[in-house]
PDB file of N, CA and C in Angstrom:
ATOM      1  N   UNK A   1      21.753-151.103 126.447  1.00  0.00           N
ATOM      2  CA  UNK A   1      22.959-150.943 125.662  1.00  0.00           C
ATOM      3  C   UNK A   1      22.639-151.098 124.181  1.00  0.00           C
ATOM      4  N   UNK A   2      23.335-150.531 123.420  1.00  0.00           N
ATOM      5  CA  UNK A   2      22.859-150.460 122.293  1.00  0.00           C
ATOM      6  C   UNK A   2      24.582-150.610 121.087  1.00  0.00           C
ATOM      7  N   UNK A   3      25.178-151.024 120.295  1.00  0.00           N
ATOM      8  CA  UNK A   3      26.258-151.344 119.673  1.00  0.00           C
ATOM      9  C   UNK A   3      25.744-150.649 118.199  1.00  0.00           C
ATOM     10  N   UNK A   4      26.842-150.133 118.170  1.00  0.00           N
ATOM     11  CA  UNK A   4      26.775-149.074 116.351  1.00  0.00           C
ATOM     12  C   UNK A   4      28.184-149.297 115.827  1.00  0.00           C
ATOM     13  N   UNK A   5      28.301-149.677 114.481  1.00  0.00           N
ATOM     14  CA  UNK A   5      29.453-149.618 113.500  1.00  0.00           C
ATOM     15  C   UNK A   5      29.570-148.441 112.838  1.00  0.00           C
ATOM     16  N   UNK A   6      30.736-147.441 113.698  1.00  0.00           N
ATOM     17  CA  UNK A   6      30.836-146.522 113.398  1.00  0.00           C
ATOM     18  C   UNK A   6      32.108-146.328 112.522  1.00  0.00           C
ATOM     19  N   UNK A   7      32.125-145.207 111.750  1.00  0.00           N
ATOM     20  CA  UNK A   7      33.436-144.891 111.051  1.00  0.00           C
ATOM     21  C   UNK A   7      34.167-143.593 111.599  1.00  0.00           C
ATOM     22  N   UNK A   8      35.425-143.899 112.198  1.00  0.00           N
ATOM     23  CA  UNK A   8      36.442-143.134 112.362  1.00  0.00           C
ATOM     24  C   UNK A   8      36.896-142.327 110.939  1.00  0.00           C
ATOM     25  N   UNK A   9      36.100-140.693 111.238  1.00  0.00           N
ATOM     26  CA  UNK A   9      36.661-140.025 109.678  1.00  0.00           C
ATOM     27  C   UNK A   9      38.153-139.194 110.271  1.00  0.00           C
ATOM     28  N   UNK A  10      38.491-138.404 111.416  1.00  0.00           N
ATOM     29  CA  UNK A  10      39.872-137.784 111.774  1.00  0.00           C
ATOM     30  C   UNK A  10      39.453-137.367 113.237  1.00  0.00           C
ATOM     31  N   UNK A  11      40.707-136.927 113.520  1.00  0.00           N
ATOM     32  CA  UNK A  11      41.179-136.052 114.632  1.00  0.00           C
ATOM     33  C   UNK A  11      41.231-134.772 114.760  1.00  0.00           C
ATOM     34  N   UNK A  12      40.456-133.929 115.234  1.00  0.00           N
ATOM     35  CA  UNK A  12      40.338-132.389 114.878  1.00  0.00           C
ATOM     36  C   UNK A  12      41.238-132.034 116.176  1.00  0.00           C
ATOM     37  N   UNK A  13      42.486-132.104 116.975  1.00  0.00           N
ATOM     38  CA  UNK A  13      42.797-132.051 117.519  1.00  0.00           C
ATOM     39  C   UNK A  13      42.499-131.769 119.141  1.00  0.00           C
ATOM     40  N   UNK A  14      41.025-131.583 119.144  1.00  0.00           N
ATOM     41  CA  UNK A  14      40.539-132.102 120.314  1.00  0.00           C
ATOM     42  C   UNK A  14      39.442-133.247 120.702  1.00  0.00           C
ATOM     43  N   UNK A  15      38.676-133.586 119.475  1.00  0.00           N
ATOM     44  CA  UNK A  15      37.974-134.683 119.557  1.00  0.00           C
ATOM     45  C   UNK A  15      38.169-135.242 118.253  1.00  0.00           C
ATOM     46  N   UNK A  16      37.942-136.411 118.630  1.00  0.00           N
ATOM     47  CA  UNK A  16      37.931-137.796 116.916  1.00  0.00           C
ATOM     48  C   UNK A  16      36.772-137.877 117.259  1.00  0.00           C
ATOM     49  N   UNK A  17      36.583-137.312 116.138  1.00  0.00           N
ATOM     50  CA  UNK A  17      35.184-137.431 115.139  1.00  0.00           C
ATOM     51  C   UNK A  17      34.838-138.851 114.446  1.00  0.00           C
ATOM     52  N   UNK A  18      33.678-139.568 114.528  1.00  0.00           N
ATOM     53  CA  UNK A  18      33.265-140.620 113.806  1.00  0.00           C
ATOM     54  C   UNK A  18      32.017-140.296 113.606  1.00  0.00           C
ATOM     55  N   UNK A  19      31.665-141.203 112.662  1.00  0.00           N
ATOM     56  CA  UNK A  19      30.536-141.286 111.778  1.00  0.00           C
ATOM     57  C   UNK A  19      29.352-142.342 111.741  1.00  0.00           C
ATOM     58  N   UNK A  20      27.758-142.184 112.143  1.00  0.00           N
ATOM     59  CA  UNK A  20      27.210-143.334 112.321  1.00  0.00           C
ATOM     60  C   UNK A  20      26.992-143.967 110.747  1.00  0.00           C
ATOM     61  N   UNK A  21      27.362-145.227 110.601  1.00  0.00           N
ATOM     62  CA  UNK A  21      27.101-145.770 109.190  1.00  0.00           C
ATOM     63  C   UNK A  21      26.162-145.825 108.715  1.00  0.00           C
ATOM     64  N   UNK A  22      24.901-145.908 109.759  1.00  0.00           N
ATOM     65  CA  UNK A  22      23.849-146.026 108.784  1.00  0.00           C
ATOM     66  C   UNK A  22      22.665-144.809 109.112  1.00  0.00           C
ATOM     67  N   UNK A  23      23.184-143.640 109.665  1.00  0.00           N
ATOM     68  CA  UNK A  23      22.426-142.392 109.590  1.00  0.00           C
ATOM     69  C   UNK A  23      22.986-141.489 109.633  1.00  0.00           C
ATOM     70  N   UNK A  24      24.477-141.664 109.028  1.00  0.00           N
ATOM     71  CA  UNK A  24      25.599-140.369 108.864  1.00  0.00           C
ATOM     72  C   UNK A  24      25.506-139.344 109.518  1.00  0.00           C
ATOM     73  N   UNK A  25      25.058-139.773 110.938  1.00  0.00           N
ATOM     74  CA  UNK A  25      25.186-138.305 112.308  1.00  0.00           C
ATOM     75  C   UNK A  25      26.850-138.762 112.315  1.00  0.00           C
ATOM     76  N   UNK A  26      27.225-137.217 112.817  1.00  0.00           N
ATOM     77  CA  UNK A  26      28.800-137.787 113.426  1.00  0.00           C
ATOM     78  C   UNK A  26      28.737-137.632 114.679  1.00  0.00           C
ATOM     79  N   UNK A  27      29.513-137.586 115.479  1.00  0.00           N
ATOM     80  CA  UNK A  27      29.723-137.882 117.256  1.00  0.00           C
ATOM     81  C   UNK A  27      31.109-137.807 117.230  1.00  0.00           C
ATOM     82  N   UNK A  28      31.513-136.088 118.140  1.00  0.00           N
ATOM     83  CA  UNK A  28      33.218-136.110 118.631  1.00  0.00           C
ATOM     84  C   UNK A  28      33.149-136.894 120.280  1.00  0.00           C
ATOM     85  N   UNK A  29      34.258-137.441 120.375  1.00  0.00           N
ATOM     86  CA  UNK A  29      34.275-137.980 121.358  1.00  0.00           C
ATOM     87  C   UNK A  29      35.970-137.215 121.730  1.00  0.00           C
ATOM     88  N   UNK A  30      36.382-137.348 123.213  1.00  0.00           N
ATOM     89  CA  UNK A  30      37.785-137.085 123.517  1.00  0.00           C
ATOM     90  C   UNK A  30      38.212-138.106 123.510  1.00  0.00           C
ATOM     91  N   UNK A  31      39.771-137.972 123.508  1.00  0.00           N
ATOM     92  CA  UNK A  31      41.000-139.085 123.563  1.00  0.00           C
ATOM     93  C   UNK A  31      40.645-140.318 124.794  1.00  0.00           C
ATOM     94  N   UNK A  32      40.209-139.495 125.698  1.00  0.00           N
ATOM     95  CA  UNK A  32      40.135-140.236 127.064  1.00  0.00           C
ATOM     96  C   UNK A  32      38.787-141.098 127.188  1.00  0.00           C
ATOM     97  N   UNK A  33      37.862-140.854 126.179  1.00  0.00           N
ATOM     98  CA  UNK A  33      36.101-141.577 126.007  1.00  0.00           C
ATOM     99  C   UNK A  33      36.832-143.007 125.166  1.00  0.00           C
ATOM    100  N   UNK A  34      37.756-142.359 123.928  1.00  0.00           N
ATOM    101  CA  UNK A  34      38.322-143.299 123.290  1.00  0.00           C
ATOM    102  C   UNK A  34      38.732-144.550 123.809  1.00  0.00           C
ATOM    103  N   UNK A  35      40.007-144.023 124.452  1.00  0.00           N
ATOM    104  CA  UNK A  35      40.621-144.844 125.617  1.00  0.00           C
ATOM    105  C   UNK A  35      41.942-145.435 124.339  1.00  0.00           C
ATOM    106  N   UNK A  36      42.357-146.307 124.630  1.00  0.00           N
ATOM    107  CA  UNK A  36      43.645-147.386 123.870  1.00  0.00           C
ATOM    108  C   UNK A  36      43.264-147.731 123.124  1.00  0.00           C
ATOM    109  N   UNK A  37      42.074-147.195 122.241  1.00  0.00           N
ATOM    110  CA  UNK A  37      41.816-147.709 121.128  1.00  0.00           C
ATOM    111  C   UNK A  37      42.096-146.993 120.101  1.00  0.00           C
ATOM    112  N   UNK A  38      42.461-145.579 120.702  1.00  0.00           N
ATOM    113  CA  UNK A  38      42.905-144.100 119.780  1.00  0.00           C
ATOM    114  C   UNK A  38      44.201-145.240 118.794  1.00  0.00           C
ATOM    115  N   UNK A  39      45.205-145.999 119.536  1.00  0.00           N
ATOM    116  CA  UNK A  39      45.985-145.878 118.874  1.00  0.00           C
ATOM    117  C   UNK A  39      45.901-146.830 117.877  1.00  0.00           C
ATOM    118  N   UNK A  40      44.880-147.228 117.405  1.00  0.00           N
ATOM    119  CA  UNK A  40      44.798-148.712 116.606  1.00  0.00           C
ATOM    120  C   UNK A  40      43.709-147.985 115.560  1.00  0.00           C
ATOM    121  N   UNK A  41      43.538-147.455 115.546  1.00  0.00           N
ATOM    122  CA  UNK A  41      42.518-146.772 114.871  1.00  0.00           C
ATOM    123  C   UNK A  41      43.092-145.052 113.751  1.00  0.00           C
ATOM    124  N   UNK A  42      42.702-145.561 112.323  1.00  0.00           N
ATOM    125  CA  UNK A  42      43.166-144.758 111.613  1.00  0.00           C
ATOM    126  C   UNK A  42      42.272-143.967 110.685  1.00  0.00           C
ATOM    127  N   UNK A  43      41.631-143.225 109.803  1.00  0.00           N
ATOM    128  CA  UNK A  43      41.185-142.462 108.734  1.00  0.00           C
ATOM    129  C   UNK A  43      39.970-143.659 108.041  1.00  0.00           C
ATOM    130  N   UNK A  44      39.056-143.169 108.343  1.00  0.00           N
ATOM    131  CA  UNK A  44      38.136-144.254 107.133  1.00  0.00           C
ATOM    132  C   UNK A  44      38.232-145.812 107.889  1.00  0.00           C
ATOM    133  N   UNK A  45      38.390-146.082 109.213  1.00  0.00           N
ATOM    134  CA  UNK A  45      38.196-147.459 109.578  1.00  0.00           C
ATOM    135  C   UNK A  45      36.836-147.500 110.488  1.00  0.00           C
ATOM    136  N   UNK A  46      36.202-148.606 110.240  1.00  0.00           N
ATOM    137  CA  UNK A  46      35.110-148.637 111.017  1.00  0.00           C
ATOM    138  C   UNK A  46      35.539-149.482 112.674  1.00  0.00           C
ATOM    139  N   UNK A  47      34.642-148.696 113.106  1.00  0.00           N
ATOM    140  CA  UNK A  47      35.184-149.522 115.036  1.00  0.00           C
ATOM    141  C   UNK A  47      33.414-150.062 115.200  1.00  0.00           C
ATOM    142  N   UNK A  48      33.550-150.888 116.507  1.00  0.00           N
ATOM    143  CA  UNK A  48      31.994-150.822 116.924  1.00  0.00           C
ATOM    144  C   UNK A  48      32.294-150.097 118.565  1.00  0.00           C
ATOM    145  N   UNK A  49      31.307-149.491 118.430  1.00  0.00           N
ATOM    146  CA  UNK A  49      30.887-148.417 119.435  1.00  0.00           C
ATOM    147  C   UNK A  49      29.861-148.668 120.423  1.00  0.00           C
ATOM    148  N   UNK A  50      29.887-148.907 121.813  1.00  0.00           N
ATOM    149  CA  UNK A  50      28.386-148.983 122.767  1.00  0.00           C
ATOM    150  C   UNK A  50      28.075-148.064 122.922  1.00  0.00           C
ATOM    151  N   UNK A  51      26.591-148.158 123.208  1.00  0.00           N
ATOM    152  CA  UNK A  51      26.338-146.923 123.974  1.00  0.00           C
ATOM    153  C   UNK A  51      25.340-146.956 124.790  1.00  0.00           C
ATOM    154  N   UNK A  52      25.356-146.066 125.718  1.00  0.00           N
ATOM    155  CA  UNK A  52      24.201-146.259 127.009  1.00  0.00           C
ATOM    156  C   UNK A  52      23.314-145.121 126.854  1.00  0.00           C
ATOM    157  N   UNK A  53      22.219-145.097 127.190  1.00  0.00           N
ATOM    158  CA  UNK A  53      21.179-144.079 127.198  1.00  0.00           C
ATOM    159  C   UNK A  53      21.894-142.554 126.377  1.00  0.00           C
ATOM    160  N   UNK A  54      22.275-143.282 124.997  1.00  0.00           N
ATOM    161  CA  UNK A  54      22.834-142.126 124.137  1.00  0.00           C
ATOM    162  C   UNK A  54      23.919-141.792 123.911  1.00  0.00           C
ATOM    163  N   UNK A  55      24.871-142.196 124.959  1.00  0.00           N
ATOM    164  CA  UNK A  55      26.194-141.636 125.054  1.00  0.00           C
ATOM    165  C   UNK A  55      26.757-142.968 125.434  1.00  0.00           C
ATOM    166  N   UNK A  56      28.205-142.605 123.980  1.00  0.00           N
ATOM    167  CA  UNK A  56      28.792-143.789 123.560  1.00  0.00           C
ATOM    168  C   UNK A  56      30.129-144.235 124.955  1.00  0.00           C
ATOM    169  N   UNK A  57      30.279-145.288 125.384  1.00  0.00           N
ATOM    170  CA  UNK A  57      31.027-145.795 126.702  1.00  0.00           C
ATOM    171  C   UNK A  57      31.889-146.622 126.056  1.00  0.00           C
ATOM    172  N   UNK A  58      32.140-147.148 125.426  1.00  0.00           N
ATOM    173  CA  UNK A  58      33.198-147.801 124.683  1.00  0.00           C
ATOM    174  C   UNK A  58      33.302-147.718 122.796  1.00  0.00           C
ATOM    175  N   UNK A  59      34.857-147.909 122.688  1.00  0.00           N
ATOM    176  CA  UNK A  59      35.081-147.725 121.300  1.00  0.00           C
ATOM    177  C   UNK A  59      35.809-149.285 121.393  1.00  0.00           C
ATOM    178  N   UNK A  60      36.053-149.801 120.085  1.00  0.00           N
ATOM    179  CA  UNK A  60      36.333-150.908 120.069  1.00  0.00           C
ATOM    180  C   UNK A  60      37.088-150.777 118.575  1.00  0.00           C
ATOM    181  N   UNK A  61      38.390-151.225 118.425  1.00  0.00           N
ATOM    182  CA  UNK A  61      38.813-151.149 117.187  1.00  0.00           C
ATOM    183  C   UNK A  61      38.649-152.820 116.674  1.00  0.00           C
ATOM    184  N   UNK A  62      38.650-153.176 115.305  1.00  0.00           N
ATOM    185  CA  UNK A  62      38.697-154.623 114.780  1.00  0.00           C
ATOM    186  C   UNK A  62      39.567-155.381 115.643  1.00  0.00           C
ATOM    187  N   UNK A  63      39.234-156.469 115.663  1.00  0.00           N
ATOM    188  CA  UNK A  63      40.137-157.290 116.267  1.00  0.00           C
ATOM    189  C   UNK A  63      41.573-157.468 115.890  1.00  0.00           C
ATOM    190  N   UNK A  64      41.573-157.559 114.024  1.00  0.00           N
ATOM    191  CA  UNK A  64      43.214-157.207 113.591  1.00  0.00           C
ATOM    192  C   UNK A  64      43.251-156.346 113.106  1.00  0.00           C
ATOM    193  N   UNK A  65      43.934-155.308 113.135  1.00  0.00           N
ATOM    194  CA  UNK A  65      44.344-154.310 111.556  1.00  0.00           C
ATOM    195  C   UNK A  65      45.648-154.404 110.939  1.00  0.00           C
ATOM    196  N   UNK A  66      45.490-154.178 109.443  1.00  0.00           N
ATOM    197  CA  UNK A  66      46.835-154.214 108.455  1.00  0.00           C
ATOM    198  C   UNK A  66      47.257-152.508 108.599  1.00  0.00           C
ATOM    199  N   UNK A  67      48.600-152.285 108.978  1.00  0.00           N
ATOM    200  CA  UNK A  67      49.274-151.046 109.448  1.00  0.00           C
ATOM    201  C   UNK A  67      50.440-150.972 108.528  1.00  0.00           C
ATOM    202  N   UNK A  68      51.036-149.709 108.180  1.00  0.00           N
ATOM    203  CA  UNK A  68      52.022-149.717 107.111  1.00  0.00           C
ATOM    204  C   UNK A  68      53.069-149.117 108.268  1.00  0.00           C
ATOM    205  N   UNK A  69      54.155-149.681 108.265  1.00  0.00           N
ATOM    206  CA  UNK A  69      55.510-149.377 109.355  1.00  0.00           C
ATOM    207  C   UNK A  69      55.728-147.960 108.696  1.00  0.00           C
ATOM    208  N   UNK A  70      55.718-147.007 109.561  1.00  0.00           N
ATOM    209  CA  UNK A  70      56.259-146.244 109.278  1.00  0.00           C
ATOM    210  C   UNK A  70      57.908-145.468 109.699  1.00  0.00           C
ATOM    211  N   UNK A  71      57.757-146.310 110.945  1.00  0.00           N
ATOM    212  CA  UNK A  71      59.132-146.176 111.401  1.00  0.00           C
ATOM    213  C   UNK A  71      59.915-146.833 112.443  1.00  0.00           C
ATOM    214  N   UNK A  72      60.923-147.545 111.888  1.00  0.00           N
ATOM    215  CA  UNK A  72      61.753-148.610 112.361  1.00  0.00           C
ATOM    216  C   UNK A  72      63.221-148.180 111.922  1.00  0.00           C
ATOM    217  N   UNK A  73      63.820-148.848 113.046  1.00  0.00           N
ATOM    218  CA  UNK A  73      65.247-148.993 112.852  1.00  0.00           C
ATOM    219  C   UNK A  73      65.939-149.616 111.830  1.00  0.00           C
ATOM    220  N   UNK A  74      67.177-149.077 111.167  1.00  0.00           N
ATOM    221  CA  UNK A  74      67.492-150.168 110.200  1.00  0.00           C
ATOM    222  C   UNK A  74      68.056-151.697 110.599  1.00  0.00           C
ATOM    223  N   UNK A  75      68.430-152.314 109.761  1.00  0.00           N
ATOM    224  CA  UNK A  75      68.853-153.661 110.376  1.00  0.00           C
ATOM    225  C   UNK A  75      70.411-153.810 110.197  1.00  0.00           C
ATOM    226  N   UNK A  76      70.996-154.625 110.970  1.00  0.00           N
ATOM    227  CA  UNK A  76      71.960-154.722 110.925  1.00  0.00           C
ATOM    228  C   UNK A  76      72.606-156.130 110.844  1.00  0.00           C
ATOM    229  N   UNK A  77      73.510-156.134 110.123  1.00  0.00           N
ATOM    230  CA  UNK A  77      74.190-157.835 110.049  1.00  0.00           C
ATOM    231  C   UNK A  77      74.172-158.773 110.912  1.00  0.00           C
ATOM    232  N   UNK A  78      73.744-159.661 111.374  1.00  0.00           N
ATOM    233  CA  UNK A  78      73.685-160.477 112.615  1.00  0.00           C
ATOM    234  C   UNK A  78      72.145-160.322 113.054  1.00  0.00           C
ATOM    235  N   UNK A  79      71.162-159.069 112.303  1.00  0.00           N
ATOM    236  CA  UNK A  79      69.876-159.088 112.998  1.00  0.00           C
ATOM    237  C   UNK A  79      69.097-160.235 112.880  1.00  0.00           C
ATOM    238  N   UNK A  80      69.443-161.423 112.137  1.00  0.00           N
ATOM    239  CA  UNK A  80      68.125-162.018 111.803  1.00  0.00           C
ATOM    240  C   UNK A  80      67.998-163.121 112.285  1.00  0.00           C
ATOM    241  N   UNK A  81      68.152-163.333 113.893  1.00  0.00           N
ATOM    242  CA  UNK A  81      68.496-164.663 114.501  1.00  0.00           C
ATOM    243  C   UNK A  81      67.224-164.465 115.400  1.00  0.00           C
ATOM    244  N   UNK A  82      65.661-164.073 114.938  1.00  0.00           N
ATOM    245  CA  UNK A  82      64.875-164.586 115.336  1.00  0.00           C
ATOM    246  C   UNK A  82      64.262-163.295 116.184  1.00  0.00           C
ATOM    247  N   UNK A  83      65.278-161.779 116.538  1.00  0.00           N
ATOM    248  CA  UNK A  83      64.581-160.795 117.543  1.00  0.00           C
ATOM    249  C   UNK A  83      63.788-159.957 116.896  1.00  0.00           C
ATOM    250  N   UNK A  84      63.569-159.030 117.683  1.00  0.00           N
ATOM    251  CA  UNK A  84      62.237-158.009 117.514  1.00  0.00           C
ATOM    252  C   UNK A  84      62.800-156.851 117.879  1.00  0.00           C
ATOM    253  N   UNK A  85      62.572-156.139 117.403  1.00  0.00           N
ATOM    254  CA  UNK A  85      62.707-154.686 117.239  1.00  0.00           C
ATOM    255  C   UNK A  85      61.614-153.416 117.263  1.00  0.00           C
ATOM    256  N   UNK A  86      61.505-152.294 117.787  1.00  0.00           N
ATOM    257  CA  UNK A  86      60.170-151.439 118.001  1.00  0.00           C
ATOM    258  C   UNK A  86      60.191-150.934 116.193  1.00  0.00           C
ATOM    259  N   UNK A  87      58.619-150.523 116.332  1.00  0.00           N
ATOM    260  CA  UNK A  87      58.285-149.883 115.221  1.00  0.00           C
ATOM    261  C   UNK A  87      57.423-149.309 114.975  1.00  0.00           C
ATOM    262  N   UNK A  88      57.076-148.253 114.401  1.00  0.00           N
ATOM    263  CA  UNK A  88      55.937-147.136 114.917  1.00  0.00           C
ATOM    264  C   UNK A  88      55.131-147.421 113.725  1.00  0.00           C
ATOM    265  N   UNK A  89      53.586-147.583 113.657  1.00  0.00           N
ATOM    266  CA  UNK A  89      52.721-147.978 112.766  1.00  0.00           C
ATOM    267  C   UNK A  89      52.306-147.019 112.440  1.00  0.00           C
ATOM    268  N   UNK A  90      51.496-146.484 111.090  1.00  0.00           N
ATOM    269  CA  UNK A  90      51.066-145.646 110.814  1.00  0.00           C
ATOM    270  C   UNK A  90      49.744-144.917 111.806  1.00  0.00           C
ATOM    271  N   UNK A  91      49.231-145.404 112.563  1.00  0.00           N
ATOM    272  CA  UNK A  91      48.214-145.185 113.549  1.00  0.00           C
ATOM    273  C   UNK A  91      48.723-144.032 114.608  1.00  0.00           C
ATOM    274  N   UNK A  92      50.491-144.496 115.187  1.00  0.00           N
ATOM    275  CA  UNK A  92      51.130-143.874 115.879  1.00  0.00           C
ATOM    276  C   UNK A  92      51.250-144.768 116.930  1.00  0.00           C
ATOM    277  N   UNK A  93      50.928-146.345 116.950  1.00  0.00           N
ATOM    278  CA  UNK A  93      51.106-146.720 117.683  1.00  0.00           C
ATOM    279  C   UNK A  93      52.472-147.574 117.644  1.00  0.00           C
ATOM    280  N   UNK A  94      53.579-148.144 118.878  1.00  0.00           N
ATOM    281  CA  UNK A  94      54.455-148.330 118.832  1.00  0.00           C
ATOM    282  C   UNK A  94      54.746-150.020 119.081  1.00  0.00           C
ATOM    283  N   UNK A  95      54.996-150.892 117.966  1.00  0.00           N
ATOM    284  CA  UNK A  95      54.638-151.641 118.551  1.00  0.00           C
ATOM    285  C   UNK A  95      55.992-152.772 117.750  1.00  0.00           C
ATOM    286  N   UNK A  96      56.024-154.070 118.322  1.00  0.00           N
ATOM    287  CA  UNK A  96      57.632-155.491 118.530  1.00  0.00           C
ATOM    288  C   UNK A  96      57.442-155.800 117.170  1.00  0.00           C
ATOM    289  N   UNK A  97      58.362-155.817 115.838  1.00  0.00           N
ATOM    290  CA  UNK A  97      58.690-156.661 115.091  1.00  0.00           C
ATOM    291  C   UNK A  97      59.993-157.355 114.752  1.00  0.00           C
ATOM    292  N   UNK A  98      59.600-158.408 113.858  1.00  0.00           N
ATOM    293  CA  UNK A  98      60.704-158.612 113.251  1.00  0.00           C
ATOM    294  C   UNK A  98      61.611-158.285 112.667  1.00  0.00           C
ATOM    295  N   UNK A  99      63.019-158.430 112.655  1.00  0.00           N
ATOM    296  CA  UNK A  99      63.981-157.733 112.155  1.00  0.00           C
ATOM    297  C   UNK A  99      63.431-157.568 110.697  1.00  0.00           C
ATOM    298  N   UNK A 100      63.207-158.717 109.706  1.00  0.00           N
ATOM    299  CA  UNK A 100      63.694-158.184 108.468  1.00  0.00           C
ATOM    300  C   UNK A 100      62.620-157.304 108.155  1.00  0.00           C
ATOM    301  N   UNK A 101      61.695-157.148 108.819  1.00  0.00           N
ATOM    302  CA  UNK A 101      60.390-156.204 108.261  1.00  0.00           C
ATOM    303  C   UNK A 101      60.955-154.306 108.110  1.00  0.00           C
ATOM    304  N   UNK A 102      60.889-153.535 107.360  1.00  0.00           N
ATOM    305  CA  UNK A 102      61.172-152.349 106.802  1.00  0.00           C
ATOM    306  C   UNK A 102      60.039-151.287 106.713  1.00  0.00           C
ATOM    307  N   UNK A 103      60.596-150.203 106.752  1.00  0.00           N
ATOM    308  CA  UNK A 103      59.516-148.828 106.443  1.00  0.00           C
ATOM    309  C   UNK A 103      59.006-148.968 105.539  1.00  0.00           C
ATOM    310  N   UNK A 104      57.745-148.871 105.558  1.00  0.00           N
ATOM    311  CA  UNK A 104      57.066-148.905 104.381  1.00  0.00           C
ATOM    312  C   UNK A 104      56.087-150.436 104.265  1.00  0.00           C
ATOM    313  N   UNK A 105      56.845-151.105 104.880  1.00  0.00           N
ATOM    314  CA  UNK A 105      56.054-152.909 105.071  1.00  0.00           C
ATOM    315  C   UNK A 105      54.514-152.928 105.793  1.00  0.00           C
ATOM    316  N   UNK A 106      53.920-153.429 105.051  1.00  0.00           N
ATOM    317  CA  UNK A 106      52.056-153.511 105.849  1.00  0.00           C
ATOM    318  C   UNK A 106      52.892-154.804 106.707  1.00  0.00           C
ATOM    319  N   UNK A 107      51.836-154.619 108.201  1.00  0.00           N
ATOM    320  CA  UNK A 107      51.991-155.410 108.761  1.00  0.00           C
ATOM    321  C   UNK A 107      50.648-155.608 109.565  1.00  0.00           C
ATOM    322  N   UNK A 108      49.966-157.103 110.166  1.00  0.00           N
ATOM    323  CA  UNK A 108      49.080-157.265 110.820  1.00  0.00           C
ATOM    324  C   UNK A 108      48.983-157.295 112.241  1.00  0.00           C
ATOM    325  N   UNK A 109      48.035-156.386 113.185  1.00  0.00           N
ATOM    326  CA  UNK A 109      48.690-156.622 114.616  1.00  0.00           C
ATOM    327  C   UNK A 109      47.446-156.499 115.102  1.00  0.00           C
ATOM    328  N   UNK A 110      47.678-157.444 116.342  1.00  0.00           N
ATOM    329  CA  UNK A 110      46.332-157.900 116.910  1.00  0.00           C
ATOM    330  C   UNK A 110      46.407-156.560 117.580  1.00  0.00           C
ATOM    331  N   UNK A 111      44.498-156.115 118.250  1.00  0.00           N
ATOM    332  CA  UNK A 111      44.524-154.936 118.864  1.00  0.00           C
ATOM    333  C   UNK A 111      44.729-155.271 120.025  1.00  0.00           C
ATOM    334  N   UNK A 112      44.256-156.396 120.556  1.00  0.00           N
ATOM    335  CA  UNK A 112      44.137-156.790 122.534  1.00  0.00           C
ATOM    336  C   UNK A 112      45.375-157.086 122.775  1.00  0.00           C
ATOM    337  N   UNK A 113      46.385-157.039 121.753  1.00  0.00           N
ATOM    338  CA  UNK A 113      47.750-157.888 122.773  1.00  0.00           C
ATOM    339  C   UNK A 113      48.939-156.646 122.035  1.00  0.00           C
ATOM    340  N   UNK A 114      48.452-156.261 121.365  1.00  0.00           N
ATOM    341  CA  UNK A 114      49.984-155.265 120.096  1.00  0.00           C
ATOM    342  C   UNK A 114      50.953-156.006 119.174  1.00  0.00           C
TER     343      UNK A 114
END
């Protein structure tokens, strides 16, 4: 087994493309090689990557990332007694906040739990 810090450069709509950091080969991989890590993972972030006799078997995003809300519900009078509300991160992933948090708010979210 072998572990590489790779950089996620985009999504060409059939493979995400990343980048080895320290011999700038790239490597497309599919959604499904990815796995649940597609959704934590954005433009210019580095992941660490295994790989077995060449070919990469796991992607791994940071343990936290800072995500900018891109879309949440508004709030409403009475919201702020402690609930959570969905909210779509810039990644595309969908994930529980706090009421007073807003579009546009960076927020930190663990990758293993959301």
């Amino acid at each position: 087994l072998q572990q590489k810090t790779m950089q996620f450069l985009y999504d060409d709509g059939e493979m995400l493309q990343f980048m080895d950091n320290d011999t700038y080969d790239q490597i497309g991989l599919t959604p499904d090689q990815v796995g649940d890590a597609e959704k934590w993972i954005i433009d210019g972030m580095n992941v660490d990557m295994m790989f077995f006799k060449g070919e990469a078997i796991t992607v791994e995003p940071p343990m936290t990332v800072e995500m900018k809300v891109v879309e949440t519900p508004p709030n409403f009078k009475g919201d702020s007694q402690g609930g959570k509300k969905p909210a779509t991160i810039e990644s595309g992933a969908v994930v529980q906040i706090p009421f007073h948090i807003v579009e546009g708010d960076m927020i930190k979210c663990d990758t293993r739990t959301g």
